[in-house]
Protein backbone atom coordinates (compact mmCIF):
# COMPACT_ATOMS: atom_id res chain seq x y z
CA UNK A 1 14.03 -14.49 -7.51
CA UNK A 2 11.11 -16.39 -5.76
CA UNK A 3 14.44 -18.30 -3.58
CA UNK A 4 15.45 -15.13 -1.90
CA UNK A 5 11.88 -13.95 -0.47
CA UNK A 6 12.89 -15.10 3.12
CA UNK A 7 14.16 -13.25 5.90
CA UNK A 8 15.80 -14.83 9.33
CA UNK A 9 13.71 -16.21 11.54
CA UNK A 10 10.28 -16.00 9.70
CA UNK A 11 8.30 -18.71 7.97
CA UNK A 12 5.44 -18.19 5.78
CA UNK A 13 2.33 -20.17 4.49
CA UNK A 14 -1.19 -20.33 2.16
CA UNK A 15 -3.75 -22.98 1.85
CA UNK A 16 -6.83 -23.11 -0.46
CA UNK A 17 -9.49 -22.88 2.40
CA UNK A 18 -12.54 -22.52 0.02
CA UNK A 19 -13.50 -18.45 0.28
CA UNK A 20 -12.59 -17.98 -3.15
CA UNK A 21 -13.57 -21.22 -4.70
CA UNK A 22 -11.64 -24.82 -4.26
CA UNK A 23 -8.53 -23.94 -6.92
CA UNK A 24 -7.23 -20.50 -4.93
CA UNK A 25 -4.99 -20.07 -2.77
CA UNK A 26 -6.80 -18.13 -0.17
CA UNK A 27 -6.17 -18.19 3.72
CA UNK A 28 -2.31 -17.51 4.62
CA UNK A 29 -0.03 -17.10 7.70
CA UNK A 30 3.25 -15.48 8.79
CA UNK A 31 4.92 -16.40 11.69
CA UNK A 32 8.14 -15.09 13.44
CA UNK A 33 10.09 -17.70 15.46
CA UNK A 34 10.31 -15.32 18.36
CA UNK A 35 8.14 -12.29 19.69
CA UNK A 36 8.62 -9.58 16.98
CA UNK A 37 9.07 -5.37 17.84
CA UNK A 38 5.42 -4.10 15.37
CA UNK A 39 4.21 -1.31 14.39
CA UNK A 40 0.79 -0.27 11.92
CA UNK A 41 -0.98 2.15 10.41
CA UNK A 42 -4.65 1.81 8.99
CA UNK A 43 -7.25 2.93 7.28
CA UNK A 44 -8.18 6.63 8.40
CA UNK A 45 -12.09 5.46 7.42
CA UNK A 46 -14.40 6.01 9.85
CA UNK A 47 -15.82 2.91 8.75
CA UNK A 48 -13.20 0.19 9.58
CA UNK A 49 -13.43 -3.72 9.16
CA UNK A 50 -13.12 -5.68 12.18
CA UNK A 51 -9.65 -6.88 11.52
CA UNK A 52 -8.30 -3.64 11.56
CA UNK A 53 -10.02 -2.37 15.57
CA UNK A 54 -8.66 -5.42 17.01
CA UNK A 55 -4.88 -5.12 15.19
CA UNK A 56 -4.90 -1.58 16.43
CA UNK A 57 -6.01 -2.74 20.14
CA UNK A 58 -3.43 -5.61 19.98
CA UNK A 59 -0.51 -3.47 19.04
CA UNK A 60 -0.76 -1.27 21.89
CA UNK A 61 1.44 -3.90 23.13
CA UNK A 62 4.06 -3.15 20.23
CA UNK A 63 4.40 -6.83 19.99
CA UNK A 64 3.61 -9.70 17.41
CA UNK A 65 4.38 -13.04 16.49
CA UNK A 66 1.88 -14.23 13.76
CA UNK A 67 -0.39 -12.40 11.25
CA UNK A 68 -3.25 -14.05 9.67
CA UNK A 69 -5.03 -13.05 6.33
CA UNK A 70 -7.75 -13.84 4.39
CA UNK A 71 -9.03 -12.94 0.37
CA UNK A 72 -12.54 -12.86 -0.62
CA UNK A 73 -14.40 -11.05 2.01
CA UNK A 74 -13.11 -8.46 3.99
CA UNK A 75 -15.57 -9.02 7.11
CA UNK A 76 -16.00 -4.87 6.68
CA UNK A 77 -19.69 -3.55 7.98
CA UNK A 78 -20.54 -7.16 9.93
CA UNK A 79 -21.04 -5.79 13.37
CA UNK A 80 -20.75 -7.80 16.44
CA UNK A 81 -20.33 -11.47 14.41
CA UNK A 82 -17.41 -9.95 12.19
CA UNK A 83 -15.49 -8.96 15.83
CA UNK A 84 -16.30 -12.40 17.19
CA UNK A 85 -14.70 -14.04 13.97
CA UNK A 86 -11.57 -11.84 14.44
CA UNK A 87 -11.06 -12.60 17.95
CA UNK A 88 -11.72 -16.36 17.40
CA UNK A 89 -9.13 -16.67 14.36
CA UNK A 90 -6.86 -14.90 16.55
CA UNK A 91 -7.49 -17.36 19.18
CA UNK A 92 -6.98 -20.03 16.46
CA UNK A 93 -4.16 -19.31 15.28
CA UNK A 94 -2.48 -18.67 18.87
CA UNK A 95 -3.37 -22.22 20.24
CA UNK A 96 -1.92 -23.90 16.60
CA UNK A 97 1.55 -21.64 17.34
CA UNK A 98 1.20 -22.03 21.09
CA UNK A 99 1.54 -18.45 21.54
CA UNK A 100 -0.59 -15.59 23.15
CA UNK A 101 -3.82 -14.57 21.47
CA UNK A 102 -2.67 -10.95 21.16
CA UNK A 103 0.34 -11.75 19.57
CA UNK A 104 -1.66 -12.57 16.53
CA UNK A 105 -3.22 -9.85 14.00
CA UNK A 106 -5.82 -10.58 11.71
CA UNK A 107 -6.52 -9.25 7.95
CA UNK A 108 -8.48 -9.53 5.83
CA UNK A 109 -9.78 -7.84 2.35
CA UNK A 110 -12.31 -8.54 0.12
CA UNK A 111 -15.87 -7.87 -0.25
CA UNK A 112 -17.79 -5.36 2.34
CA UNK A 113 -20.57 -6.65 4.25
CA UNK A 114 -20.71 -10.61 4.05
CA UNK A 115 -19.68 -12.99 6.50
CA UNK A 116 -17.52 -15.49 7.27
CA UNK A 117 -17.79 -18.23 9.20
CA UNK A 118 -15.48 -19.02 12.00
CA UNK A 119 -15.35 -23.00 10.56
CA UNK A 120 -13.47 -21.86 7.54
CA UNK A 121 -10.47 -21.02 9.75
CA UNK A 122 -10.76 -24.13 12.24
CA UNK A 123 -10.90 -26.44 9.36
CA UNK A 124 -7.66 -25.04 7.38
CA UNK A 125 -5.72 -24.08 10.84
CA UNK A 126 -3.75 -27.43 10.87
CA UNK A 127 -3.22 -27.32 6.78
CA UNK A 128 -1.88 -23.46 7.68
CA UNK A 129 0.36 -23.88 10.15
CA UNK A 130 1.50 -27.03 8.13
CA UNK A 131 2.63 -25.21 5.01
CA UNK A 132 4.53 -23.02 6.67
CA UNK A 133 8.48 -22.30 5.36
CA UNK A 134 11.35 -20.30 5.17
CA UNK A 135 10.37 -19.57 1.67
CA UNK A 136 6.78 -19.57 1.61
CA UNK A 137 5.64 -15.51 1.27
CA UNK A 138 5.57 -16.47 -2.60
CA UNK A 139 2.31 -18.21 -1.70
CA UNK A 140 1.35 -15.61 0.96
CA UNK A 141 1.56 -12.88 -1.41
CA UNK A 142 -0.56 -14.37 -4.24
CA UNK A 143 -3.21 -15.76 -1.57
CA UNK A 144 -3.54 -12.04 -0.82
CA UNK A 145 -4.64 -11.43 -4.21
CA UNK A 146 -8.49 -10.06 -4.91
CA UNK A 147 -8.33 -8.32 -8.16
CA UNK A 148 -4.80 -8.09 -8.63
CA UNK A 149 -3.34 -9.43 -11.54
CA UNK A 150 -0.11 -10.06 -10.33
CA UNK A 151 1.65 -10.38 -6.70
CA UNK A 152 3.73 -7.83 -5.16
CA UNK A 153 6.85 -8.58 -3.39
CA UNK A 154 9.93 -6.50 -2.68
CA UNK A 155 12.96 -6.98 -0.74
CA UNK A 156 16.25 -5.01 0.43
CA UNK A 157 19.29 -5.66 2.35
CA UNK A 158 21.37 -3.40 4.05
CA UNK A 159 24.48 -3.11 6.20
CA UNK A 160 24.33 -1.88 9.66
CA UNK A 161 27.68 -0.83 12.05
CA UNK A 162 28.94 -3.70 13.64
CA UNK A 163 28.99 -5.30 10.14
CA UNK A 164 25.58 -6.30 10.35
CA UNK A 165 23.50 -7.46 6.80
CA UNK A 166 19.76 -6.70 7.90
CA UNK A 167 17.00 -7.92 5.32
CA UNK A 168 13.63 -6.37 4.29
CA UNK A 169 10.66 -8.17 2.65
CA UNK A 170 7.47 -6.80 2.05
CA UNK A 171 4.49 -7.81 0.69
CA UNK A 172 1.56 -6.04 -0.61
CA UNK A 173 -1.95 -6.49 -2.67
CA UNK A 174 -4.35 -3.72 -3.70
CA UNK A 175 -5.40 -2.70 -7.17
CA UNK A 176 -8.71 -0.98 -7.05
CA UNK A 177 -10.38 0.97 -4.10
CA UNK A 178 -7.13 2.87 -3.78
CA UNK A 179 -6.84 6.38 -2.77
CA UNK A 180 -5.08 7.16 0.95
CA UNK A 181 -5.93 7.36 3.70
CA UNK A 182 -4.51 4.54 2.81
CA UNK A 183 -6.04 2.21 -0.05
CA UNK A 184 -8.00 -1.09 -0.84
CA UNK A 185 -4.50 -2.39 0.11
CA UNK A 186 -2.91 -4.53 2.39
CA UNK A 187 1.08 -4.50 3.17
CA UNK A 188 2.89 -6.72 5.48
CA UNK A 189 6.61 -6.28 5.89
CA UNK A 190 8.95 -8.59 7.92
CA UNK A 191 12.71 -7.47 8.66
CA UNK A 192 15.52 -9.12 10.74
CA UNK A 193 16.48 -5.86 12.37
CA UNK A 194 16.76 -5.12 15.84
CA UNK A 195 14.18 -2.23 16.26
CA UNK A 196 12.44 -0.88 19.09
CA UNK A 197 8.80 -0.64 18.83
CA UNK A 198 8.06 2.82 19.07
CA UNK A 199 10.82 3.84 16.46
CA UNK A 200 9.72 1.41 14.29
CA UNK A 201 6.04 2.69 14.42
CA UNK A 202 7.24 6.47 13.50
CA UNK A 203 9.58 5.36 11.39
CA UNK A 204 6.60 3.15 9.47
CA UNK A 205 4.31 6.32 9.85
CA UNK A 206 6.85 8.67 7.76
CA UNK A 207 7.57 6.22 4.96
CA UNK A 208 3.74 5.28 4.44
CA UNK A 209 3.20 8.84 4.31
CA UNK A 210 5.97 9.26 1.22
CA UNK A 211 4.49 6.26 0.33
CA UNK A 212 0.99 4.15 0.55
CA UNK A 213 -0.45 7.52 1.70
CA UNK A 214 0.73 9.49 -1.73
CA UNK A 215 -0.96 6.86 -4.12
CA UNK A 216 -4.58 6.73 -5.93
CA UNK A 217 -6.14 5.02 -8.40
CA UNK A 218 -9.78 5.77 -8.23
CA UNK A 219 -10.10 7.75 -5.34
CA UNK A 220 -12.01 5.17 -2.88
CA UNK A 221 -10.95 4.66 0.82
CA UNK A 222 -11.42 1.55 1.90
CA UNK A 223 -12.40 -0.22 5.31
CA UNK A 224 -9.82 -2.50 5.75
CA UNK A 225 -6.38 -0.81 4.75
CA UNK A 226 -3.45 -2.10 6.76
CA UNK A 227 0.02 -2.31 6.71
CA UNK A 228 2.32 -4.19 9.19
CA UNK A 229 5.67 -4.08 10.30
CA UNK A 230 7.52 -6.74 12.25
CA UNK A 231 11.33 -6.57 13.35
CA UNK A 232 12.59 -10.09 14.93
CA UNK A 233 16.29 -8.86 15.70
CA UNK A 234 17.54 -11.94 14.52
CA UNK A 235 20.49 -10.05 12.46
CA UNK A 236 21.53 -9.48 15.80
CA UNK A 237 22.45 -6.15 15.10
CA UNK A 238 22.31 -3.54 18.39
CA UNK A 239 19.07 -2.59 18.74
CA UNK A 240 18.04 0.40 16.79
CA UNK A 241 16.74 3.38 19.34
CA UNK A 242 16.48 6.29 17.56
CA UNK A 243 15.79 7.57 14.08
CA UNK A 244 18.75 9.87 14.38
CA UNK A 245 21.38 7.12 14.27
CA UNK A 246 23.18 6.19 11.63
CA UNK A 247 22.01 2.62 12.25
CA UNK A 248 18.68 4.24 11.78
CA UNK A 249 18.93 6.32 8.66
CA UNK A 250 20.19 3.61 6.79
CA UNK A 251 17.13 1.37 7.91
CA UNK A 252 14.66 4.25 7.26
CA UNK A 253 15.82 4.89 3.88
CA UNK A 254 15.35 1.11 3.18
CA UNK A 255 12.31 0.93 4.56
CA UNK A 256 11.24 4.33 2.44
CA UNK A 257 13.00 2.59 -0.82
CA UNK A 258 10.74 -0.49 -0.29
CA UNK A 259 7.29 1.03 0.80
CA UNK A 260 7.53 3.27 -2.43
CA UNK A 261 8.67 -0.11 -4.12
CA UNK A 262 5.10 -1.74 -3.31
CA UNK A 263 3.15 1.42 -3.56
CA UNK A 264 4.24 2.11 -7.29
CA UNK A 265 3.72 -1.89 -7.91
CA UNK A 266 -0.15 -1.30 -6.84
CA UNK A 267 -0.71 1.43 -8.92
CA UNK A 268 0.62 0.03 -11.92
CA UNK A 269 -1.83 -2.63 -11.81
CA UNK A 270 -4.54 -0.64 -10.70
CA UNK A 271 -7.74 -2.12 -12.42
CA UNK A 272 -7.34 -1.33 -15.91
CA UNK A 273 -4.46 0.69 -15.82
CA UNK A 274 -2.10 0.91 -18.45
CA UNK A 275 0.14 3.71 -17.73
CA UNK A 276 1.96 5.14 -14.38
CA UNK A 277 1.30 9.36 -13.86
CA UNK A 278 3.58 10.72 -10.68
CA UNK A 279 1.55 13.94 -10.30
CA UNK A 280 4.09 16.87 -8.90
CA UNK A 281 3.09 20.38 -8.03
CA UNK A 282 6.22 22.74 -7.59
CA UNK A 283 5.86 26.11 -5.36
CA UNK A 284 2.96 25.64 -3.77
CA UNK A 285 2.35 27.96 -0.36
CA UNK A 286 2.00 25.26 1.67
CA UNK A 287 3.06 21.34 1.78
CA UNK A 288 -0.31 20.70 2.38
CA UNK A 289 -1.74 22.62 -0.72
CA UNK A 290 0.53 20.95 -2.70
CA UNK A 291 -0.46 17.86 -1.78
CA UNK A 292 -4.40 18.98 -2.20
CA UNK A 293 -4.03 19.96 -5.71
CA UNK A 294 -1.62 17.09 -6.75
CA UNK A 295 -4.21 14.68 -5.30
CA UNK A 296 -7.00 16.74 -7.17
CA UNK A 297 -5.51 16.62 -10.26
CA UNK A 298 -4.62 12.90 -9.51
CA UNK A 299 -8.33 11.80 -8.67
CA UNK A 300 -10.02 13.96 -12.03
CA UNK A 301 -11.85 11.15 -14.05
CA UNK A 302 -11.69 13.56 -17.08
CA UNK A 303 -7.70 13.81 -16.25
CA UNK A 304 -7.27 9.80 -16.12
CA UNK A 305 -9.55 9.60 -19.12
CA UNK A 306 -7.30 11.94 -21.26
CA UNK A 307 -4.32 9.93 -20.03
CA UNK A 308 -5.61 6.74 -21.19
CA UNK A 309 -6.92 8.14 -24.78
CA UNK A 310 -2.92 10.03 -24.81
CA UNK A 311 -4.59 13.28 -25.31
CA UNK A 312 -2.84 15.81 -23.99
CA UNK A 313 -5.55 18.08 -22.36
CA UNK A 314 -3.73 20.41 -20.50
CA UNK A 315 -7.55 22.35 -20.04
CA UNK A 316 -8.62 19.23 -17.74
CA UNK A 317 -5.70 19.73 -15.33
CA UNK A 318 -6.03 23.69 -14.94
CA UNK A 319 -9.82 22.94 -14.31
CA UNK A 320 -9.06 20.61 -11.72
CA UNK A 321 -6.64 22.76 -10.11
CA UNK A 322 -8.90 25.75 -10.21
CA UNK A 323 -11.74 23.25 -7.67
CA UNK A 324 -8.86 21.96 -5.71
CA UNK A 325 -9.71 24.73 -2.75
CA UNK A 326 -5.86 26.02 -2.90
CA UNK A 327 -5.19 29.73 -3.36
CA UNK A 328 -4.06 29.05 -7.37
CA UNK A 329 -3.38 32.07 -9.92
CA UNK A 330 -4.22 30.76 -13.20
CA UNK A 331 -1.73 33.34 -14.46
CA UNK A 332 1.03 31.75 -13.66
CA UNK A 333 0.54 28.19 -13.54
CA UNK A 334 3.10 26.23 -15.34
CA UNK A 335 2.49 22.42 -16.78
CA UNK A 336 4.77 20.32 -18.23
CA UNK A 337 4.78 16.22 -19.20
CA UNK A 338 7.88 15.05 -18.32
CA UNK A 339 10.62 17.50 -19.76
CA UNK A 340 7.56 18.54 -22.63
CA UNK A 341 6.38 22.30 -21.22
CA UNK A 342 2.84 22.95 -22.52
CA UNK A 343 1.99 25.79 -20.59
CA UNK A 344 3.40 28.82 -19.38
CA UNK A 345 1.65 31.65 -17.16
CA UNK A 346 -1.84 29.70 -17.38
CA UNK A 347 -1.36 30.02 -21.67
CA UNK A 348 -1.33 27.15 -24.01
CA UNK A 349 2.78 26.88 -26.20
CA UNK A 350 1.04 25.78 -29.55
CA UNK A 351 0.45 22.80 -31.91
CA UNK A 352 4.01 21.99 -31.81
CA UNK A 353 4.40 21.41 -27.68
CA UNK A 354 1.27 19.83 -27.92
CA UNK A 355 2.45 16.99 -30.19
CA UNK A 356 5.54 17.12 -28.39
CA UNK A 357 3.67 16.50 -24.93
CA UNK A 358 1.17 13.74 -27.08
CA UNK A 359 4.09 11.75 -27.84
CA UNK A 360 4.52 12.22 -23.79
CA UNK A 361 1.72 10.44 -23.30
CA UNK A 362 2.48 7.06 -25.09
CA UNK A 363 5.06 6.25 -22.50
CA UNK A 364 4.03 3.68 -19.46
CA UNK A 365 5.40 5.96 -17.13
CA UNK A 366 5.50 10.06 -16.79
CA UNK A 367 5.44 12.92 -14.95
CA UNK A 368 3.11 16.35 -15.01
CA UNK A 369 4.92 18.76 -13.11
CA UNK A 370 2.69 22.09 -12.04
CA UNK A 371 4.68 24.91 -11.11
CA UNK A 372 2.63 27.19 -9.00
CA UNK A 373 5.26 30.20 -8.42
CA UNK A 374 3.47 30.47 -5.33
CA UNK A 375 5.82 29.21 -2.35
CA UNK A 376 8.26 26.95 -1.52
CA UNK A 377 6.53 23.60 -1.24
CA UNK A 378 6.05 20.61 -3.54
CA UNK A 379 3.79 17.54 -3.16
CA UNK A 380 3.63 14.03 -5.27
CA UNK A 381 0.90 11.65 -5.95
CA UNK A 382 1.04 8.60 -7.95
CA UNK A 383 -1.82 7.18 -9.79
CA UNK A 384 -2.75 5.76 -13.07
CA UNK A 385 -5.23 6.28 -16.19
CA UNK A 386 -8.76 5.54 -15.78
CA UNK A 387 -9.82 3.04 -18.58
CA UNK A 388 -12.77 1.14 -19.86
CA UNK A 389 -11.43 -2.11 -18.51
CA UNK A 390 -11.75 -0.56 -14.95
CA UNK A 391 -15.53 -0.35 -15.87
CA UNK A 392 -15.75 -4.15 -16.69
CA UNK A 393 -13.85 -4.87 -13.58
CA UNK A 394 -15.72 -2.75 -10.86
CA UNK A 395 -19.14 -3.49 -12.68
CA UNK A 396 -19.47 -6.67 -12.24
CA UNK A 397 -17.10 -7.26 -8.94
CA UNK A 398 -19.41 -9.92 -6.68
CA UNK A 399 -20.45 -12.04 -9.66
């Protein structure tokens, strides 16, 4: 419930500043009461959005107070003016908090290649810092919005030794543009714990991997993926210093349990989407070539095309598996929908598995497992169908 999105010591806010027209929420704010432990990963593009080169120079620091993020444009591809409008809503934003410039990251996600104009964030700053409240990421997460449909919000609570109830929120937006390294997505989560910064950053790094980083939707990397993690210790739990603690498992596994939370949530409302596909490859040689062909098979437009029309092509996903550059026998390749198999040593089962595996395809969610009998390891990738309402969406995107 909407009441519960809060976590100690954090207030949140969003104002209509005007980027996406006069009725939208559009600019919002997080703030921690007190210097948070952070941690990131972004975008592996080798084009990245000004945003996300100063939030990786600022964490260095492994500190943060305040993050910052704008809808509409993603000032992504604006050269020297996008880095000055970074820096200066950083600076903004640090002399309305009266805290240190650095301690403030920026975001931002929208359109590639326009600017923005450093009086859009002057001119809201007092409004911002204004609306914000214990109970405010409601706001933050819908001002985060571009062609999502709906917000994304998750939260867990766990209990730590010394009988300590730590909280997770997270927050997340993306829907098209999505395919790791990471996706047209942004993610902000905000915990209680006592964490120290370099655990929390490989701890963040392994469950983006299982996570953000094992979604697609379309198979476009964008220039502004981020995700941010901030730890205030105000559970007052003893500080967590290792990932091999039991203190530390349990907040891992939360932290996995509510990454793959979000990351499921974005591609479920991936543009158009109508159905949820977890794409797993079984006994592959290598993790890596498992994860290769299930992200393959996961990106085919002819694949996600089948999916939507619930036709159960099992010739579109032995194609694609055959171009994924993994050492594949056709001979044995197994392929199942859910419990449904369809194919055994690389040969079609019949009418009758067919219109077993058809009625498969009706449900919102499945699973095509691909059994390579070729090693040990096993990869999966989420994604959705690819349907004409994508089309509409992408097609006409800046009007």
């Amino acid at each position: 419930m909407e009441e519960k999105l809060q976590v100690a010591g954090f207030q949140a806010g969003a104002v209509k500043a005007g980027i996406r027209g006069k009725d939208r929420l559009d600019v919002a704010l997080i703030y921690s009461e007190v210097p948070a432990a952070a941690a990131g990963v972004f975008t592996t593009s080798k084009v990245k959005a000004a945003p996300v080169l100063l939030d990786m120079e600022y964490l260095q620091g492994g500190k943060a107070q305040a993050i910052i993020v704008n809808s509409g444009i993603a000032n992504a591809c604006t050269g020297k003016p996008g880095m000055e409008l970074a820096l200066g809503t950083s600076r903004l934003v640090a002399g309305q908090l009266g805290i240190a410039d650095e301690l403030v990251l920026v975001s931002s996600t929208g359109v590639i290649g326009q600017q923005l104009d450093l009086s859009i964030f002057s001119n809201c700053m007092k409004p911002l810092a204004a609306s914000l409240r214990k109970d405010g990421f409601s706001d933050v997460a819908r001002a985060m919005m571009t062609t999502d449909t709906v917000p994304k919000t998750a939260r867990r609570e766990v209990q730590l030794s010394g009988n300590k109830k730590i909280t997770l929120l997270g927050l997340a937006k993306g829907s098209g543009m999505i395919m790791p390294n990471m996706a047209t997505m942004l993610s902000f989560i905000v915990t209680d714990a006592a964490v120290h910064a370099s655990v929390l950053q490989e701890m963040l790094g392994q469950s983006v991997a299982k996570s953000f980083n094992a979604i697609t939707v379309d198979g476009d990397t964008s220039t502004n993926d981020t995700v941010l993690l901030l730890a205030n210790g105000k559970a007052g739990n003893a500080e967590i210093c290792s990932l091999d603690s039991a203190d530390g498992r349990l907040f891992h596994q939360c932290l996995d349990d509510l990454c793959l939370d979000l990351a499921l949530q974005i591609v479920k409302d991936g543009e158009g989407a109508t159905k949820l596909i977890t794409v797993h490859v079984k006994r592959a040689a290598s993790r890596q070539e498992a994860d290769q062909a299930a992200r393959t098979v996961a990106n085919s437009s002819l694949v996600k095309t089948a999916f939507f029309g619930e036709d159960a092509n099992w010739g579109r996903i032995i194609a694609a598996l055959g171009r994924s550059g993994i050492d594949v026998d056709p001979d044995r390749v197994d392929i199942s929908f859910d419990e449904v198999l369809m194919v055994r040593d690389g040969l079609g089962l019949g009418p009758q598995q067919e219109k077993l595996a058809t009625s498969v395809l009706k449900k919102k969610a499945f699973s095509v497992v691909i059994d390579l009998k070729n090693g040990q390891s096993e990869a999966k990738v989420y994604t959705c169908d690819l349907s004409v309402e994508y089309i509409r969406i992408n097609a006409d995107y800046r009007s």
